[in-house]
C-alpha atoms as a PDB file:
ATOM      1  CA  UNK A   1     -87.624 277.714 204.566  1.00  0.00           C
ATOM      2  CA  UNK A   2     -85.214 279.387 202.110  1.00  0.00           C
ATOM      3  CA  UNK A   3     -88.164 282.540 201.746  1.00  0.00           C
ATOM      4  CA  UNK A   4     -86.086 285.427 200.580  1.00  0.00           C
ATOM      5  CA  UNK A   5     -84.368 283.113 197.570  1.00  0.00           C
ATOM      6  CA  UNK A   6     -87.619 281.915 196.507  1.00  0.00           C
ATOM      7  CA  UNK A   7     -89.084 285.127 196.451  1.00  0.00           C
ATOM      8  CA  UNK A   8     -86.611 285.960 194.023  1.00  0.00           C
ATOM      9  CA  UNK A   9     -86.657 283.017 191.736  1.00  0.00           C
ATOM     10  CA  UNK A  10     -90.417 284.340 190.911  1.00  0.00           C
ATOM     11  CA  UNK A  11     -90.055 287.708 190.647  1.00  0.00           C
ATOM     12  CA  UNK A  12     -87.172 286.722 188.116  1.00  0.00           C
ATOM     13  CA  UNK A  13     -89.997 284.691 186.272  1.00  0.00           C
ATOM     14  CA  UNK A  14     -92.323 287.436 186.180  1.00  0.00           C
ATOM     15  CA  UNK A  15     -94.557 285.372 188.661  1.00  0.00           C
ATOM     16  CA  UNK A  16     -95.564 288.254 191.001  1.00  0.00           C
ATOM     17  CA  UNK A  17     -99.107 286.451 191.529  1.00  0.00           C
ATOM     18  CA  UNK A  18     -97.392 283.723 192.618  1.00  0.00           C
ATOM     19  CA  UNK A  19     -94.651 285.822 194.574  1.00  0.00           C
ATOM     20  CA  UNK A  20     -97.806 287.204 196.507  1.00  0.00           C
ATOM     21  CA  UNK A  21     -98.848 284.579 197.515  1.00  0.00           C
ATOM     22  CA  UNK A  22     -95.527 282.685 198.585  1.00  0.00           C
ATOM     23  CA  UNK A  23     -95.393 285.755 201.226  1.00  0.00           C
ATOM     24  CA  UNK A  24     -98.964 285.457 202.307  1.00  0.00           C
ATOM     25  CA  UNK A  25     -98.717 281.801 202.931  1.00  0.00           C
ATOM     26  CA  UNK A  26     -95.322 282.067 204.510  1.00  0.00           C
ATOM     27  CA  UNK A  27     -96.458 284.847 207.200  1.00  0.00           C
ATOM     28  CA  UNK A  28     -99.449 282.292 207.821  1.00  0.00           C
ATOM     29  CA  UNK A  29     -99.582 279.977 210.817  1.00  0.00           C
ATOM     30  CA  UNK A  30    -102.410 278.022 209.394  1.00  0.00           C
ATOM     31  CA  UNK A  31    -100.381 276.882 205.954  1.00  0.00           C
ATOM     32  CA  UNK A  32     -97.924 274.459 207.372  1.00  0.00           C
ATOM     33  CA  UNK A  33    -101.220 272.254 207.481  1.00  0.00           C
ATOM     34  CA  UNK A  34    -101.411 272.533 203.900  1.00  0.00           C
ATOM     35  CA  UNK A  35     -99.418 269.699 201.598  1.00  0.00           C
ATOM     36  CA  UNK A  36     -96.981 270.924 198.827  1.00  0.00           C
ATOM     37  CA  UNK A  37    -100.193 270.531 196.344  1.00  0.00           C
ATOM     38  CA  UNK A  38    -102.482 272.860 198.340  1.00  0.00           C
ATOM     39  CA  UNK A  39     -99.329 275.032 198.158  1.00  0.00           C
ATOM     40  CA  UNK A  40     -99.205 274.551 194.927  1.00  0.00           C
ATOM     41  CA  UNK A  41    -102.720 275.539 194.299  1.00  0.00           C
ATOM     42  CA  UNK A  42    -103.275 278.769 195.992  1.00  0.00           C
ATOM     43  CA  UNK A  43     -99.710 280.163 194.486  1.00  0.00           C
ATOM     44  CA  UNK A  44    -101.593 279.308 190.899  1.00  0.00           C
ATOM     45  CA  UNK A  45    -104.428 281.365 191.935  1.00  0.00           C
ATOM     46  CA  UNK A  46    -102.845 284.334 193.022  1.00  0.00           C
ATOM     47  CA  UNK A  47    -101.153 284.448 189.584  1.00  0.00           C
ATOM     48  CA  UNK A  48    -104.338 283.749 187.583  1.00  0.00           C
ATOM     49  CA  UNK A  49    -105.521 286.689 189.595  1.00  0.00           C
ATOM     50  CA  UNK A  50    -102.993 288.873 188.736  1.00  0.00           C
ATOM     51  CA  UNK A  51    -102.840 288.193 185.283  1.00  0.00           C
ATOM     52  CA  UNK A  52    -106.739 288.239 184.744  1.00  0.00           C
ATOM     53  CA  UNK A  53    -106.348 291.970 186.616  1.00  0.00           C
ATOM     54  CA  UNK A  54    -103.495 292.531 184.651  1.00  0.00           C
ATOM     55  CA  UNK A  55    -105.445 291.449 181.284  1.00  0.00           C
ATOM     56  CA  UNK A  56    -108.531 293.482 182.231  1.00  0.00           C
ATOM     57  CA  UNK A  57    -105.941 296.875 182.993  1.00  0.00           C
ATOM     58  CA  UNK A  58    -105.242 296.837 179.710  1.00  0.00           C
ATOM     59  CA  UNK A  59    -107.952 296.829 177.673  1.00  0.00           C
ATOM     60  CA  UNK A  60    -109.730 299.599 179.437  1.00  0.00           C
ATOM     61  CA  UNK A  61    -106.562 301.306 179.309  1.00  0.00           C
ATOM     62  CA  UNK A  62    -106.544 300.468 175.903  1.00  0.00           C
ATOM     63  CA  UNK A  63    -110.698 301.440 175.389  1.00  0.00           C
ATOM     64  CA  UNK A  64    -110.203 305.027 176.653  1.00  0.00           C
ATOM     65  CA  UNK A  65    -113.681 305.347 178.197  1.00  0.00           C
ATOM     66  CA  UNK A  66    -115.038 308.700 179.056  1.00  0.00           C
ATOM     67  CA  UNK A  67    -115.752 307.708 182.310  1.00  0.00           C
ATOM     68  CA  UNK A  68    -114.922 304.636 185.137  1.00  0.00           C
ATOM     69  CA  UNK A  69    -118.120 303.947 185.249  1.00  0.00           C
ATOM     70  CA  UNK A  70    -119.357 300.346 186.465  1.00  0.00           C
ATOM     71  CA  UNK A  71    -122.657 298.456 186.053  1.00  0.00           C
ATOM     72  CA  UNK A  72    -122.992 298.060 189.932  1.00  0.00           C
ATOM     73  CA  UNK A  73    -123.060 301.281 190.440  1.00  0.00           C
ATOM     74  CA  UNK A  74    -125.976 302.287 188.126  1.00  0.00           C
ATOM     75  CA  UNK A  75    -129.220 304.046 190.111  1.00  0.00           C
ATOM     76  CA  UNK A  76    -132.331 302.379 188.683  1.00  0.00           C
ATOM     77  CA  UNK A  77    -134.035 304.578 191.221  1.00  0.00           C
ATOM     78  CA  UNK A  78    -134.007 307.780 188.698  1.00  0.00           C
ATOM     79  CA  UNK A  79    -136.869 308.559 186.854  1.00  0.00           C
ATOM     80  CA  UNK A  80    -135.436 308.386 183.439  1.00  0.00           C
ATOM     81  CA  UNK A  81    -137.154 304.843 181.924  1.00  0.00           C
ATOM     82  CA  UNK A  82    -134.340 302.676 182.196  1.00  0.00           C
ATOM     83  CA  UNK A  83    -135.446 298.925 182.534  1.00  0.00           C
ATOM     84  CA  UNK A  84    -133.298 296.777 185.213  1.00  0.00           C
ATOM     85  CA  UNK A  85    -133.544 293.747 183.715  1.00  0.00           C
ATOM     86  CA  UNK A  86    -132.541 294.297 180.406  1.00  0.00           C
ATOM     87  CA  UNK A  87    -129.882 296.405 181.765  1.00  0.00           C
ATOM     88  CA  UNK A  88    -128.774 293.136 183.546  1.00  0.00           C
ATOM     89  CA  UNK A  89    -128.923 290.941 180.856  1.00  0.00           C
ATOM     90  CA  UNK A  90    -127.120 293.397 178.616  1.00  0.00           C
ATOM     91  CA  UNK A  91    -124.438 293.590 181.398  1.00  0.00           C
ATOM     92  CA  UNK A  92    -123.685 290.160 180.959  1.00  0.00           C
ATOM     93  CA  UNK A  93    -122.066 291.054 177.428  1.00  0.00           C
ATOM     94  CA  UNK A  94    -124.080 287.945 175.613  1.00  0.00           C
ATOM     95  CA  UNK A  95    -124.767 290.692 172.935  1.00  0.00           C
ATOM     96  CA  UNK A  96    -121.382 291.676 172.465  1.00  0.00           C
ATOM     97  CA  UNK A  97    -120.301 287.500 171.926  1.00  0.00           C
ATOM     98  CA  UNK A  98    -123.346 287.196 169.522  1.00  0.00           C
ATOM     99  CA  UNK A  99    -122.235 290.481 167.728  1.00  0.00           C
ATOM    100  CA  UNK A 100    -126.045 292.093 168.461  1.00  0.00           C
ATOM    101  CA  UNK A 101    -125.575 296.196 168.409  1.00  0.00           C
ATOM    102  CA  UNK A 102    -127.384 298.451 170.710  1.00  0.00           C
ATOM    103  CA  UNK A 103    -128.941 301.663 170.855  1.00  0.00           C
ATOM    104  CA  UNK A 104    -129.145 304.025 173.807  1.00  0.00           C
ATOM    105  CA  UNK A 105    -131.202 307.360 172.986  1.00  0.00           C
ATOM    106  CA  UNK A 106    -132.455 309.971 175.498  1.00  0.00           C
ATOM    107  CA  UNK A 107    -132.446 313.457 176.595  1.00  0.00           C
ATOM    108  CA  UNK A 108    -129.342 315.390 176.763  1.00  0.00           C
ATOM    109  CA  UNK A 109    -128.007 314.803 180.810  1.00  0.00           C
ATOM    110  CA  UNK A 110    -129.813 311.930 181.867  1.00  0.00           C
ATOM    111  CA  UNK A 111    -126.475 309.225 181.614  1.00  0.00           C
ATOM    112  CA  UNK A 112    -126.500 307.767 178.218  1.00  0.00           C
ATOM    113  CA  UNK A 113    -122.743 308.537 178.144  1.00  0.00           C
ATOM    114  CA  UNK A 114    -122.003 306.946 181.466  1.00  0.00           C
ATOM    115  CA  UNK A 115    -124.212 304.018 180.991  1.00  0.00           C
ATOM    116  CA  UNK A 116    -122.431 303.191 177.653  1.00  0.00           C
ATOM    117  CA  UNK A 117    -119.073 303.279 179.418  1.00  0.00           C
ATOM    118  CA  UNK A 118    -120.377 301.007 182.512  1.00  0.00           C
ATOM    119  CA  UNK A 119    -121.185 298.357 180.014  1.00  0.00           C
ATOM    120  CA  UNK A 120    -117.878 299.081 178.454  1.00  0.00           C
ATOM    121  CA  UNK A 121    -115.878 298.627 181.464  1.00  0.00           C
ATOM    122  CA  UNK A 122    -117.867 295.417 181.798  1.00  0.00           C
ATOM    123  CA  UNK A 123    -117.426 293.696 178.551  1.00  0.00           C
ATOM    124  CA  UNK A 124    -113.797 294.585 179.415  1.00  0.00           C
ATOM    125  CA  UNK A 125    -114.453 292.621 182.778  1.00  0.00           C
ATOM    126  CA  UNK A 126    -115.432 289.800 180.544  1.00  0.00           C
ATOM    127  CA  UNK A 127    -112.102 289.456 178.470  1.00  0.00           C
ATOM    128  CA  UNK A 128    -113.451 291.709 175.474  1.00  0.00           C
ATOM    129  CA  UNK A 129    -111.782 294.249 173.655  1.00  0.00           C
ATOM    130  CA  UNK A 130    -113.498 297.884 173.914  1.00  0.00           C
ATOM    131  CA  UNK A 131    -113.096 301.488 171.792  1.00  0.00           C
ATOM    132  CA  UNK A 132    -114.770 304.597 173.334  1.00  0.00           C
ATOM    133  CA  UNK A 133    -114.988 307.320 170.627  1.00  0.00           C
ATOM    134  CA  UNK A 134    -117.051 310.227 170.536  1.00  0.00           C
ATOM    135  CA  UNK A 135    -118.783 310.703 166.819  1.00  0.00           C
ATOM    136  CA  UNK A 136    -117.646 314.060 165.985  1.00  0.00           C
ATOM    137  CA  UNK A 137    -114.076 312.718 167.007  1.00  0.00           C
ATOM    138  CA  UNK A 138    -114.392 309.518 164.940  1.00  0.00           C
ATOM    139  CA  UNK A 139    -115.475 312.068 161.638  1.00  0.00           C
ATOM    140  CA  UNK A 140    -112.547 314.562 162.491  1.00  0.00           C
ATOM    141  CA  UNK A 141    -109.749 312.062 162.744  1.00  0.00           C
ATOM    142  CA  UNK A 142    -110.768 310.104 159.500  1.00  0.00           C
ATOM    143  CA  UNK A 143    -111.275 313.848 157.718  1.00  0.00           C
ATOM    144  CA  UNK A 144    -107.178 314.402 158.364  1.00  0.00           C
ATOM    145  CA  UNK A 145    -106.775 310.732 157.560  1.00  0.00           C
ATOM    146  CA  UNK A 146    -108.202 311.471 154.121  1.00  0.00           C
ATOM    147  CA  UNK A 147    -105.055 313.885 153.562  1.00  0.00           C
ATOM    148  CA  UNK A 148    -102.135 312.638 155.661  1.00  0.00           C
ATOM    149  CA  UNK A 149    -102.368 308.828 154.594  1.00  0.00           C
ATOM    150  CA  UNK A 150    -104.159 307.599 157.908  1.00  0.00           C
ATOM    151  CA  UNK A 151    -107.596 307.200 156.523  1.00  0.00           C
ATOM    152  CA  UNK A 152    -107.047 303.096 156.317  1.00  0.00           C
ATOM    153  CA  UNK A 153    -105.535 302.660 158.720  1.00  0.00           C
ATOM    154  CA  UNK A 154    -107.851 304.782 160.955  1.00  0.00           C
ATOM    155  CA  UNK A 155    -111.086 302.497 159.210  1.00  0.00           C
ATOM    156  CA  UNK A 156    -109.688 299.211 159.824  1.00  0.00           C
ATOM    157  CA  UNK A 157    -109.072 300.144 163.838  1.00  0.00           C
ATOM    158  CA  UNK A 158    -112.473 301.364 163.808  1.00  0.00           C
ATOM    159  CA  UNK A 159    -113.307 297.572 162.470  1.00  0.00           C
ATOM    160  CA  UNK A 160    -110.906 295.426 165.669  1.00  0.00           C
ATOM    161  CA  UNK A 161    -112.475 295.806 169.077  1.00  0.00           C
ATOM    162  CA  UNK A 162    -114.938 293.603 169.871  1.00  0.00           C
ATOM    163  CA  UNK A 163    -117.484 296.259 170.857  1.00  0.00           C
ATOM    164  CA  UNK A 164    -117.204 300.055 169.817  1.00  0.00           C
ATOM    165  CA  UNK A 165    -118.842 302.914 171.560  1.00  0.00           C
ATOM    166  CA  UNK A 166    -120.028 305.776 169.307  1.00  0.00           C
ATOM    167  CA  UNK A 167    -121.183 307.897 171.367  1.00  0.00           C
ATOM    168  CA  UNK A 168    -122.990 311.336 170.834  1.00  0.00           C
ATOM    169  CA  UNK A 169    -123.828 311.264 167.683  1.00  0.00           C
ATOM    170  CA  UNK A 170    -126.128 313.632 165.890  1.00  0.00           C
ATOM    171  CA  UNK A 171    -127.689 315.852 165.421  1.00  0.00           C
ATOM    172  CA  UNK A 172    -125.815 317.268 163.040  1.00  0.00           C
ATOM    173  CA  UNK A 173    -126.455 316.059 159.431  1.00  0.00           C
ATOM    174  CA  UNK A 174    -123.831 314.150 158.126  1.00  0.00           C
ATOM    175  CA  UNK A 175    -122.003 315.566 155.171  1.00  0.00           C
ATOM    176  CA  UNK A 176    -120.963 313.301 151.638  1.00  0.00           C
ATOM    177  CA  UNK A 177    -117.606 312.025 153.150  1.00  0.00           C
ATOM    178  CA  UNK A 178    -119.087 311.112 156.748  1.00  0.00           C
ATOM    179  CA  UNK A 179    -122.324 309.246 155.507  1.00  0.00           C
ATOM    180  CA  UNK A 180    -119.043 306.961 153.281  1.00  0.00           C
ATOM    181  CA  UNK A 181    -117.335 306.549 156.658  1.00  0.00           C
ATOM    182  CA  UNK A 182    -120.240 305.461 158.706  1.00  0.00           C
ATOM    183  CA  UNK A 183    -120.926 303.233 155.652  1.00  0.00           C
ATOM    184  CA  UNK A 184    -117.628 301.590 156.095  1.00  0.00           C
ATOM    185  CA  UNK A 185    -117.016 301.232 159.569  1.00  0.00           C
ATOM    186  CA  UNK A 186    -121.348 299.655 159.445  1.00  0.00           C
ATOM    187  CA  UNK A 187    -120.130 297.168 157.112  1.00  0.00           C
ATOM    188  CA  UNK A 188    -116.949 296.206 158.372  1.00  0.00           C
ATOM    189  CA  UNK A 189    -118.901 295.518 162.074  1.00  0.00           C
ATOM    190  CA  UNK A 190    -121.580 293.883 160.657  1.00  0.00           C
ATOM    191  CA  UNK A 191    -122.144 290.300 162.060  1.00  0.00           C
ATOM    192  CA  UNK A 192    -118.672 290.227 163.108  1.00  0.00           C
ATOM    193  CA  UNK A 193    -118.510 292.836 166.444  1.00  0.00           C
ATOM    194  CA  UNK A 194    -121.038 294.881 167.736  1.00  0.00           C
ATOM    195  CA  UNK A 195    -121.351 298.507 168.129  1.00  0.00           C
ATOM    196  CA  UNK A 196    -123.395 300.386 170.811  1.00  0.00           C
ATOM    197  CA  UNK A 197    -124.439 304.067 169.239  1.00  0.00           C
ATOM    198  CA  UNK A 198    -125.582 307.416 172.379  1.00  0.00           C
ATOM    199  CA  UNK A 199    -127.570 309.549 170.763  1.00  0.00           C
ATOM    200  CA  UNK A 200    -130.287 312.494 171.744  1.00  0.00           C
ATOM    201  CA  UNK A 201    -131.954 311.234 168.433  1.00  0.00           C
ATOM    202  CA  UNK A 202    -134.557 308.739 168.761  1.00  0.00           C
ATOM    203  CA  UNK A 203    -133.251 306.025 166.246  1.00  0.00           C
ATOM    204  CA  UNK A 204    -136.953 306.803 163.810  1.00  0.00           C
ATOM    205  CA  UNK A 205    -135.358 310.195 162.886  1.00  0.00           C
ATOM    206  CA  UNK A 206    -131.228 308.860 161.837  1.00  0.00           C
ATOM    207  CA  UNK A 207    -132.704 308.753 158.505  1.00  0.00           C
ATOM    208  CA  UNK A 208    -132.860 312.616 158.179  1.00  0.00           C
ATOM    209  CA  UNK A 209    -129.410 312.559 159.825  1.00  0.00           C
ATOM    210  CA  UNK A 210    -127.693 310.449 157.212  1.00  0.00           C
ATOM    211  CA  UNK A 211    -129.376 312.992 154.830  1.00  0.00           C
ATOM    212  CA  UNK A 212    -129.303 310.705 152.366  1.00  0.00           C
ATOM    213  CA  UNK A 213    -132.264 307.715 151.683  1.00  0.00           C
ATOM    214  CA  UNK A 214    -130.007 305.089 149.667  1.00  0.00           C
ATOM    215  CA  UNK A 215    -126.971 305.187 152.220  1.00  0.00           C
ATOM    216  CA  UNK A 216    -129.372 305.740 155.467  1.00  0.00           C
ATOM    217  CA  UNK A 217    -131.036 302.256 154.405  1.00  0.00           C
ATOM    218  CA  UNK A 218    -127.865 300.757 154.034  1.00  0.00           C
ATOM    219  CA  UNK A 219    -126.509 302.044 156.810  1.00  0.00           C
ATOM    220  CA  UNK A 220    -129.512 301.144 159.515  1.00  0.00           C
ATOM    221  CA  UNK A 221    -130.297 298.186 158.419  1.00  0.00           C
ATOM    222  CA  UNK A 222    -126.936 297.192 159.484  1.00  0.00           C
ATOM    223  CA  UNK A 223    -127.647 298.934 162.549  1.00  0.00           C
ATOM    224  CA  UNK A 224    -131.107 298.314 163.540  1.00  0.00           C
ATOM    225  CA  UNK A 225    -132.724 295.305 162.573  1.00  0.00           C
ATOM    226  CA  UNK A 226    -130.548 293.151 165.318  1.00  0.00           C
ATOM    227  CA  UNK A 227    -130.073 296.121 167.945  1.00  0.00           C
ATOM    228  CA  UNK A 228    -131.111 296.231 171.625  1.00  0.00           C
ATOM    229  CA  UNK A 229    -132.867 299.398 172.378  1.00  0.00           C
ATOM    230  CA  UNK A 230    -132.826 301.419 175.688  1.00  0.00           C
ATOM    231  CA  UNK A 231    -134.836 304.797 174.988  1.00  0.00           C
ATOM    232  CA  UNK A 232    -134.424 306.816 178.210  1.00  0.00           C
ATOM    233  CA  UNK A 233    -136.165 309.862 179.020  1.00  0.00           C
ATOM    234  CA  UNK A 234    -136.686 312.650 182.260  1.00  0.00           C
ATOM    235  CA  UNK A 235    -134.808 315.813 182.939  1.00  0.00           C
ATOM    236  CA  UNK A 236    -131.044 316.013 183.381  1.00  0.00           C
ATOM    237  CA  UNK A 237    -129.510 314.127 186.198  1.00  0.00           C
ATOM    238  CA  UNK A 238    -126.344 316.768 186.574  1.00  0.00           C
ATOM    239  CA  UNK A 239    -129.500 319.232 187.005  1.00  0.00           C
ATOM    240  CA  UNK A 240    -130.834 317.441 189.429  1.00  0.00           C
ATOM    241  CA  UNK A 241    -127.602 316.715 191.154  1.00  0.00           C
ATOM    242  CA  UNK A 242    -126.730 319.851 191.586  1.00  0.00           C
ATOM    243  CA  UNK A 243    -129.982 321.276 193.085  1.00  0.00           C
ATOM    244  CA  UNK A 244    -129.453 318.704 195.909  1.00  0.00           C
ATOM    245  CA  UNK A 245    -125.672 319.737 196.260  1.00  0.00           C
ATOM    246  CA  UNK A 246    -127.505 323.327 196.731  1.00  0.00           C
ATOM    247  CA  UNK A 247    -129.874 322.179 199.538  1.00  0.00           C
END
């Protein structure tokens, strides 16, 4: 078998899925009982495989989450409220496809942050496109996109990924310009992508963050009314951590 030519042939066509697993089968006994279709067939799936990891590099390249975090490594065990099976469901990113937000509230320290970014890293598992930004961030960069030419630019990136993280916000009260941008960014979301808000604000009191009653009802209602909710509670887990790490 002409191996080392064939080898090359794919890696010329950008198959390397399929160059892995020419070298696989070839160093295997058990695939000469295998017919040119069977062949066929596994060389296919290694480059599905590939690509699909390829695919799934990039967008949480592209998401920038604060932390690899995955769903199967969340502890339900803490004593911080958080409800398995909705957590489950929610992992399964129907939300996301049906353009539902959600809302994750809590305590500073007890792992809204990393919780937002496990489902992120999931819904990137599940071919969807993902920004991570933190709130104060997302207000400074549109701020200098007000006076360098950025600012639509900036809004209409804010508007793309499928599901956008916005995490850490309040509770600061937003000034004139920021209540605008939250506006924006709200509206162009709304029943098109979905938008998953951290915050140590229980969602009853954003009102008095917005600051302002006309835009805060526009604003929620295009937050709240189709939201999930998670509202977790306890003391810190990094406290807690680190009093066992002192044991």
């Amino acid at each position: 078998m002409l191996t080392h030519p064939t080898l090359d042939l794919l890696h010329d066509l950008g198959l390397e899925g399929c160059a892995r697993g020419f070298r696989e089968l070839a160093a295997n006994p058990a695939a000469a009982t295998l017919d040119h279709a069977e062949w066929l067939g596994v060389l296919l799936e290694h480059e599905v495989t590939r690509r699909n990891q390829k695919l799934y590099e990039n967008r949480a390249r592209r998401a920038r989450l604060r932390h690899q975090a995955v769903i199967e490594d969340v502890d339900y065990r803490a004593a911080r409220g958080l409800d398995k099976a909705l957590f489950l469901k929610l992992g399964a990113c129907g939300w996301v496809r049906e353009h539902r937000n959600l809302i994750l509230t809590g305590p500073c320290g007890v792992g809204k942050t990393w919780l937002a970014c496990a489902l992120g890293n999931q819904a990137c598992r599940e071919n969807l496109s993902v920004l991570y930004v933190r709130a104060s961030r997302l207000f400074a960069d549109l701020a200098l996109g007000r006076g360098d030419g950025r600012y639509t630019r900036l809004l209409r990136s804010y508007g793309k990924a499928d599901l956008m993280i916005l995490d850490d916000w309040g509770p600061e009260p937003l000034g004139a310009d920021q209540r605008r941008d939250l506006l924006e960014i709200v509206e162009e979301r709304y029943g098109r992508k979905s938008l998953l808000i951290t915050s140590q604000v229980p969602a009853s009191n954003w009102h008095a963050i917005i600051g302002n009653p006309t835009l805060g009802d526009a604003i929620l209602d295009r937050i709240v009314h189709n939201a999930y909710r998670i509202e977790l509670s306890g003391d810190s887990l990094r406290k807690h951590k680190a009093e066992v790490e002192q044991k």
